[in-house]
C-alpha atoms as a PDB file:
ATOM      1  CA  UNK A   1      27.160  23.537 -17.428  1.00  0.00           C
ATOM      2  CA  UNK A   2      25.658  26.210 -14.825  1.00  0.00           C
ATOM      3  CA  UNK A   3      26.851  27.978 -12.186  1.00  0.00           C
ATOM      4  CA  UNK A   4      26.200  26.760  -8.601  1.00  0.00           C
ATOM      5  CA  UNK A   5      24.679  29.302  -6.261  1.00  0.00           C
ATOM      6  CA  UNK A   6      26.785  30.858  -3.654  1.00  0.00           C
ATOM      7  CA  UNK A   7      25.347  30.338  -0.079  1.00  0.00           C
ATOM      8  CA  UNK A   8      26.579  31.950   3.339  1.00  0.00           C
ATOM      9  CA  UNK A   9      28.160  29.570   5.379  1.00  0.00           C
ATOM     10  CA  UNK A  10      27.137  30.133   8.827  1.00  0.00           C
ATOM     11  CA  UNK A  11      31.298  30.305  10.090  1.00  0.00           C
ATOM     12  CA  UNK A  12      31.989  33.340  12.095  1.00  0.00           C
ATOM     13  CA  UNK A  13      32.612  36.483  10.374  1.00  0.00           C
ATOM     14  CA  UNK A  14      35.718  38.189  11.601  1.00  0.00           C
ATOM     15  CA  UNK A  15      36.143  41.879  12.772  1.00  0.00           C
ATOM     16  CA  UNK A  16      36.719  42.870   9.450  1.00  0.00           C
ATOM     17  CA  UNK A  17      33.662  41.218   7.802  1.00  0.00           C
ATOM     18  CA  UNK A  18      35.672  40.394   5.081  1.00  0.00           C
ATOM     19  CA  UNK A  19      34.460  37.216   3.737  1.00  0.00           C
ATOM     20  CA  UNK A  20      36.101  34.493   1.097  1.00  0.00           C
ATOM     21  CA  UNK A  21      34.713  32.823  -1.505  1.00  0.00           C
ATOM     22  CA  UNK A  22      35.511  28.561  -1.409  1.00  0.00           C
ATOM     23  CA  UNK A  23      33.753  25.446  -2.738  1.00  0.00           C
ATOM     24  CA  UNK A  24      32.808  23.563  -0.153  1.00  0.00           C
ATOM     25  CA  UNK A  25      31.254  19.467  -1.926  1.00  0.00           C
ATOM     26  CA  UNK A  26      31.090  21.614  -5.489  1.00  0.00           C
ATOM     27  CA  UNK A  27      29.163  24.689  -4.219  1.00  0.00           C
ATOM     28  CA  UNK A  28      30.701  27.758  -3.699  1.00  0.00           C
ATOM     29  CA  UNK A  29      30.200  29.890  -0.646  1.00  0.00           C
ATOM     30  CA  UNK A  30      31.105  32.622   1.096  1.00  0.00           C
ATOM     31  CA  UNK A  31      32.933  32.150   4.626  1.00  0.00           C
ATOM     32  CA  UNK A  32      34.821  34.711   6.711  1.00  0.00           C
ATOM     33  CA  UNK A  33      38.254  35.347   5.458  1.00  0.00           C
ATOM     34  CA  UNK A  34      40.946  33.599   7.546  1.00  0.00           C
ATOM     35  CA  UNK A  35      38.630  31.508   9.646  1.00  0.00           C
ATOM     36  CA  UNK A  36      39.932  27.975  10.374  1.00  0.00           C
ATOM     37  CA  UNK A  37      38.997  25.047   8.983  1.00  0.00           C
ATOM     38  CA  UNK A  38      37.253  23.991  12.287  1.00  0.00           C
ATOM     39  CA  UNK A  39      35.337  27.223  12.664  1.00  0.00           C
ATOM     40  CA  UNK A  40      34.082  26.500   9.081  1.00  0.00           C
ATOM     41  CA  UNK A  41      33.287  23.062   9.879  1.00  0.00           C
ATOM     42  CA  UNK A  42      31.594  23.997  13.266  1.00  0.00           C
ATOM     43  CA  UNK A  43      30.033  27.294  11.024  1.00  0.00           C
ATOM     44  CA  UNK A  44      28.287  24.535   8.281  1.00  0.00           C
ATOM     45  CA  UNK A  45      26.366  22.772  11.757  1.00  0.00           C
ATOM     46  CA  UNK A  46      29.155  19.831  11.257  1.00  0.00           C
ATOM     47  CA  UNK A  47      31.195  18.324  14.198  1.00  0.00           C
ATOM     48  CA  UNK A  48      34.706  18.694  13.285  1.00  0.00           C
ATOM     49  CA  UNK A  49      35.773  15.424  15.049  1.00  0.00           C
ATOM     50  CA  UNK A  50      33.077  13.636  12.868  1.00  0.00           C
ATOM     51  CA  UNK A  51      34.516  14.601   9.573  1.00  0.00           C
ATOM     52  CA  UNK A  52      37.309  13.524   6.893  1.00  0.00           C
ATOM     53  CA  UNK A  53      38.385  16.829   4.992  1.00  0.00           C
ATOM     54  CA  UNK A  54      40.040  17.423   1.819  1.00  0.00           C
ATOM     55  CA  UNK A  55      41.700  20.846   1.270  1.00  0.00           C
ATOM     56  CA  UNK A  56      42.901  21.656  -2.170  1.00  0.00           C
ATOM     57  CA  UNK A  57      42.899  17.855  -3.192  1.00  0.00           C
ATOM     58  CA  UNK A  58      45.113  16.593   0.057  1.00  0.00           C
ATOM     59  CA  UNK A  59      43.885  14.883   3.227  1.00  0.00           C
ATOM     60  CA  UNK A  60      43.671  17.453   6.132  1.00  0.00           C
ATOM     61  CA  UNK A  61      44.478  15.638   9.698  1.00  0.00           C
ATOM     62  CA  UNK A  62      41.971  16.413  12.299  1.00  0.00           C
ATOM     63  CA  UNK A  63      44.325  17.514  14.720  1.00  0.00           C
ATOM     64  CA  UNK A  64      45.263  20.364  12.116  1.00  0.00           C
ATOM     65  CA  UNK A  65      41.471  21.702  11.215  1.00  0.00           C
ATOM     66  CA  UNK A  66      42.055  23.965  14.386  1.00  0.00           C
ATOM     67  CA  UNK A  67      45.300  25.374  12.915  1.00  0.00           C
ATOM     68  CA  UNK A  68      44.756  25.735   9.598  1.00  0.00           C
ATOM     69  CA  UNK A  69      43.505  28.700   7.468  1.00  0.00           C
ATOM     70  CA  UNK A  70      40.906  29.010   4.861  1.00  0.00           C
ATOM     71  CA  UNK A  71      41.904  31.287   1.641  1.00  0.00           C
ATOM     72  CA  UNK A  72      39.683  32.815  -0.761  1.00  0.00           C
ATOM     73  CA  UNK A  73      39.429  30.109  -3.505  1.00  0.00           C
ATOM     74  CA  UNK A  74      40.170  27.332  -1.804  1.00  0.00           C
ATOM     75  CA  UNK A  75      38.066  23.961  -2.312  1.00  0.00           C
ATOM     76  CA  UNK A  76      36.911  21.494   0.089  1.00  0.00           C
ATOM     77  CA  UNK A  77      35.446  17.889   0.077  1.00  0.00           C
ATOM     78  CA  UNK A  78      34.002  17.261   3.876  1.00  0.00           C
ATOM     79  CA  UNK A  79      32.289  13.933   4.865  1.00  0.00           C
ATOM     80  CA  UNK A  80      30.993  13.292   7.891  1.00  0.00           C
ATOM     81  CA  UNK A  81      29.925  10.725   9.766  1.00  0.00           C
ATOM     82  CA  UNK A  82      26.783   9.315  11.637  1.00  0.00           C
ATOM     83  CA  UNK A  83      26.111   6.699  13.592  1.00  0.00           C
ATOM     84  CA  UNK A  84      23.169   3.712  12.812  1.00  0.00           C
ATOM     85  CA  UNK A  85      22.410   0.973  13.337  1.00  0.00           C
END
């Protein structure tokens, strides 16, 4: 089994620059360390209050992807949704 290439996420880098390394649908990326999970969402060209996210194998609530953190080596599952008809 390979490795999956790591690809910038387009979230906002902090001050710092320093960046963290997650797995965001079984790629890993690199984000900017301590961004939320909305700014990550918002980063990847996602609406956040289109999405369903798991963090770390447990159901995030949308009204928390504002609040909470992203940590180096953390893993995500995000779907989103779209409209059709």
């Amino acid at each position: 089994m390979g490795t999956r290439p790591v690809r910038e996420a387009k979230a906002p880098m902090s001050a710092t620059t320093d960046s963290a390394s997650v797995i965001i649908n079984g790629e890993t990326r690199r984000i900017a360390a301590g961004c939320t999970l909305a700014e990550m969402i918002e980063g990847l060209g996602l609406d956040p209050a289109k999405v369903a996210v798991e963090h770390n194998r447990a159901i995030v609530p949308r009204s928390t992807l504002g609040t909470v953190r992203v940590a180096d080596g953390d893993q995500f599952e995000i779907v989103h949704f779209v409209g059709g008809g």
